[in-house]
Protein backbone atom coordinates (compact mmCIF):
# COMPACT_ATOMS: atom_id res chain seq x y z
CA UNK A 1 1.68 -42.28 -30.56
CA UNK A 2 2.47 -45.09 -32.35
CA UNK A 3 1.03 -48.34 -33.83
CA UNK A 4 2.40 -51.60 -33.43
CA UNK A 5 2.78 -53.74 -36.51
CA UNK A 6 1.47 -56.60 -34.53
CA UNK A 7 0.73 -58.01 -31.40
CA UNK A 8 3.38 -59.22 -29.66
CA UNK A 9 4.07 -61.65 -26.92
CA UNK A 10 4.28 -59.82 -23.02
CA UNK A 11 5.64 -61.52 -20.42
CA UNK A 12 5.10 -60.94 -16.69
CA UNK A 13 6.80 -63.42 -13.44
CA UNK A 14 3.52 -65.66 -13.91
CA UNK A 15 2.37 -64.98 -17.03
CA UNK A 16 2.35 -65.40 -20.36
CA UNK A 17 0.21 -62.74 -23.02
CA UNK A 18 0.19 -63.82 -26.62
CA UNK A 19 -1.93 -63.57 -29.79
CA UNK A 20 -4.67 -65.69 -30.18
CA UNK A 21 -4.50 -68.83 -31.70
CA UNK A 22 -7.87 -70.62 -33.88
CA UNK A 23 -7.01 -73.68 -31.27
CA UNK A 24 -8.31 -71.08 -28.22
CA UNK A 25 -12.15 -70.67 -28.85
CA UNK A 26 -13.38 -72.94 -26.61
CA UNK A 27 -11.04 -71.58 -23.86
CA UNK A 28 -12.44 -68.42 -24.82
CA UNK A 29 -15.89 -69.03 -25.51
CA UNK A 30 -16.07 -71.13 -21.90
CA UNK A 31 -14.55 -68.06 -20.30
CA UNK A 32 -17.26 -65.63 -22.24
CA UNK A 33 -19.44 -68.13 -21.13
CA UNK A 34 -19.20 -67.84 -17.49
CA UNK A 35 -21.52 -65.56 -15.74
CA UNK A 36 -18.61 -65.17 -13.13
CA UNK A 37 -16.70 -63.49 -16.01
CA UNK A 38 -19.11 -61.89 -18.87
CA UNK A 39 -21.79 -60.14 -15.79
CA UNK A 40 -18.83 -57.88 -15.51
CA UNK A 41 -17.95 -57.45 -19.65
CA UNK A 42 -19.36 -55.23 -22.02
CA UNK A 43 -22.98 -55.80 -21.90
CA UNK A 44 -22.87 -58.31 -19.88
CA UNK A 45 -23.54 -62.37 -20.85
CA UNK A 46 -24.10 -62.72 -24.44
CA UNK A 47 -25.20 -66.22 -26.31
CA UNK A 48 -22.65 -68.39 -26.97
CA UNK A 49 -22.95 -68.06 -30.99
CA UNK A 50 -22.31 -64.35 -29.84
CA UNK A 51 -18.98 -64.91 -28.26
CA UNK A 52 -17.89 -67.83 -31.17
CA UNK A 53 -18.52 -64.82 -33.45
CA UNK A 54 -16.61 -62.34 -31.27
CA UNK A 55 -13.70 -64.78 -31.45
CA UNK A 56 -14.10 -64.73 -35.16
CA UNK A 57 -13.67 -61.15 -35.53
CA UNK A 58 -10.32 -61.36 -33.47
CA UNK A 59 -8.78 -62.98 -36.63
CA UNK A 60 -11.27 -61.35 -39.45
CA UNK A 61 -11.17 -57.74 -38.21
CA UNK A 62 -8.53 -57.37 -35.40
CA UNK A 63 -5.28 -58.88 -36.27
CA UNK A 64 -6.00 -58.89 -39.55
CA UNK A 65 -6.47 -54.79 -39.65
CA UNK A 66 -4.07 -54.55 -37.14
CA UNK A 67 -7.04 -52.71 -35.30
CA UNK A 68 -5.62 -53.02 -31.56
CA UNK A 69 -3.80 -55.47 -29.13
CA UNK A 70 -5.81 -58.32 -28.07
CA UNK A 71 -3.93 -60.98 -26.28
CA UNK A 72 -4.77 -65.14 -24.78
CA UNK A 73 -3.41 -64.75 -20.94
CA UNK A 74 -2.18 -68.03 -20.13
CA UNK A 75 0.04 -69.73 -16.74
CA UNK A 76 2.15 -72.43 -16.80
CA UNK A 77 0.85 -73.15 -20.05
CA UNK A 78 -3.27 -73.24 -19.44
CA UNK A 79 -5.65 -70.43 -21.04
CA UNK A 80 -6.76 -68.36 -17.56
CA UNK A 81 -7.62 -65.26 -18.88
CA UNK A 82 -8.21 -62.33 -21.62
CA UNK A 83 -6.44 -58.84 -22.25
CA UNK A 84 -6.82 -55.83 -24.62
CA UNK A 85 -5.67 -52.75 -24.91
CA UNK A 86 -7.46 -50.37 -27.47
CA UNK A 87 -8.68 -47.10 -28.14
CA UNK A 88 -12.37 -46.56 -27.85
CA UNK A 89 -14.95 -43.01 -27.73
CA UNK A 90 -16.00 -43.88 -24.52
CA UNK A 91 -13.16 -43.68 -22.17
CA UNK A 92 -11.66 -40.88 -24.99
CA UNK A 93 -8.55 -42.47 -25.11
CA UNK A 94 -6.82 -46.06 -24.86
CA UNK A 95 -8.58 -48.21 -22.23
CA UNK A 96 -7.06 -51.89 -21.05
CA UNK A 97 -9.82 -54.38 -20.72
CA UNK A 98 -9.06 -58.03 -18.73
CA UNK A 99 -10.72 -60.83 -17.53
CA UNK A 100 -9.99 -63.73 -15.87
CA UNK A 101 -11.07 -67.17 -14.95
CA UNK A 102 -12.52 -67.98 -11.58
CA UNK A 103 -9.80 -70.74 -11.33
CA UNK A 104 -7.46 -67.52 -11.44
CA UNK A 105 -9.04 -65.39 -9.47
CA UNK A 106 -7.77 -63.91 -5.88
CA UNK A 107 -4.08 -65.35 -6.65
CA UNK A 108 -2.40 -61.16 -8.02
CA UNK A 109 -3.05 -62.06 -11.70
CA UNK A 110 -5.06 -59.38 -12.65
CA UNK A 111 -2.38 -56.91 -10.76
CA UNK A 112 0.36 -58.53 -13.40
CA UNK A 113 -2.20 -58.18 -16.66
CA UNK A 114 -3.06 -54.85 -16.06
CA UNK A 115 0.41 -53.45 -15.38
CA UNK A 116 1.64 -55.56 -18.27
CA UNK A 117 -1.13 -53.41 -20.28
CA UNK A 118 -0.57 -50.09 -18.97
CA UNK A 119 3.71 -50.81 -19.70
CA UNK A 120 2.84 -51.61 -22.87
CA UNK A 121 0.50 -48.72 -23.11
CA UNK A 122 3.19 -46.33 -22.25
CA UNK A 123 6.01 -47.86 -23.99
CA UNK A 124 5.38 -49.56 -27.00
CA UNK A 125 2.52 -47.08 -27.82
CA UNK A 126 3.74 -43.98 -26.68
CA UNK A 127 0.39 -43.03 -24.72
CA UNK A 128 -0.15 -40.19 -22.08
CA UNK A 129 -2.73 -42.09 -20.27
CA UNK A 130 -4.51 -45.25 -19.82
CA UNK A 131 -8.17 -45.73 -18.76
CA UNK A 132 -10.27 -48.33 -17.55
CA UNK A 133 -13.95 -48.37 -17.25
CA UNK A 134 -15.36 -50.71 -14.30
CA UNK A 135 -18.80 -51.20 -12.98
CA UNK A 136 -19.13 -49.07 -9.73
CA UNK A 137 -20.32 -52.71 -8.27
CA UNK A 138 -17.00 -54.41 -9.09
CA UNK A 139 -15.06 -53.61 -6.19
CA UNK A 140 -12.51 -56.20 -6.48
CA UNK A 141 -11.71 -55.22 -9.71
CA UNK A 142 -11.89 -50.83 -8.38
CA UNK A 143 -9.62 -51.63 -5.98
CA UNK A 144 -6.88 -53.41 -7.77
CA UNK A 145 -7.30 -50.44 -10.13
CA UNK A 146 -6.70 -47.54 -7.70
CA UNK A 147 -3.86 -49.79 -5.81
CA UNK A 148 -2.16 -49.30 -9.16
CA UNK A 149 -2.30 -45.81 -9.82
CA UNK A 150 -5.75 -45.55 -11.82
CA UNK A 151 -7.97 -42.06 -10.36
CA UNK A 152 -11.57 -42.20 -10.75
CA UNK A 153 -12.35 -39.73 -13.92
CA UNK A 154 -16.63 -39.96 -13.82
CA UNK A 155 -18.98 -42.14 -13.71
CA UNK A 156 -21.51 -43.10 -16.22
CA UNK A 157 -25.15 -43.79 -16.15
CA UNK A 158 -25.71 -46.90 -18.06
CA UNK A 159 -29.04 -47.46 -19.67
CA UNK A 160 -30.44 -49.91 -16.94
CA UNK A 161 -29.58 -47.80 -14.55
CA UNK A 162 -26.27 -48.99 -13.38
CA UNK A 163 -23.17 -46.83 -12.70
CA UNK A 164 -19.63 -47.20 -14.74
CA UNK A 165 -17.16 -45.60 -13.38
CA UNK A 166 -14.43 -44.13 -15.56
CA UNK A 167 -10.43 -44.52 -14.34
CA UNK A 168 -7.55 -43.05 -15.61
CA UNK A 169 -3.54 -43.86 -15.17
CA UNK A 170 -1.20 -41.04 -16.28
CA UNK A 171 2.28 -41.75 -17.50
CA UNK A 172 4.75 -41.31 -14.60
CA UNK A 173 1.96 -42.47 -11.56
CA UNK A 174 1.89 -45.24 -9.49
């Protein structure tokens, strides 16, 4: 496996992926912001000086340690989403992470972003496998998953109670 030098710019028919720019935080921070969105990242909605300092780290800690591949999704030239590829304990190996505005939403987008991630996955960082990890109550998202290759793994109890449910894409499925 090997490490990119940088993030680099991904292209897919509608779709543009590219670094991060200091001129994106209040795209990103509105799209954080949404409960649309953030009910279905991480922990769920955090406070706005949360996600302004999240955005902050992309340039502190990220790019600048070359950590993992974070990328602005736009269209036709307008912010609509968020993509990531890193490693991470929890899915014990590289999981792609996405999100989307509601503006974007039911239009194939997220089919494009996450095989643009799991390509890049494959290719440009010489990985096996690719996971995701989705809550068992995002069905849209489980779906669009399994239509592209992704087999459920496990799922996880999260501390309130809720299930995650671990997915994994091997090199070579579709």
């Amino acid at each position: 496996m090997t490490t990119p030098t940088a993030t680099p710019t991904l292209r897919t028919p509608r779709l543009l992926l590219e670094p991060y720019t200091p001129a994106d935080e209040e795209d990103f921070v509105a799209l954080f912001q949404d409960e649309r969105v953030s009910r279905w990242m991480g922990d769920g909605p955090s406070p706005e000086a949360a996600d302004r300092a999240l955005f902050g780290r992309i340039f502190s800690k990220v790019y600048a340690r070359r950590l993992f591949d974070v990328w602005a999704v736009r269209r036709d030239g307008r912010f609509v989403g968020h993509a990531e590829i890193k490693h991470t304990d929890d899915a014990d190996g590289h999981e792609l992470v996405y999100a989307l505005g509601p503006d974007a939403w039911g239009a194939g987008l997220g089919t494009e972003i996450a095989e643009a991630l799991v390509a890049y996955g494959f290719d440009a960082l010489g990985l096996d496998r690719v996971h995701a990890t989705v809550a068992a109550a995002n069905t849209a998202s489980l779906r669009l998953l399994e239509r592209i290759g992704f087999g459920w793994v496990r799922d996880v109890v999260e501390e309130d109670g809720s299930i995650t449910r671990v997915l994994v894409r091997h090199r070579g499925t579709r």
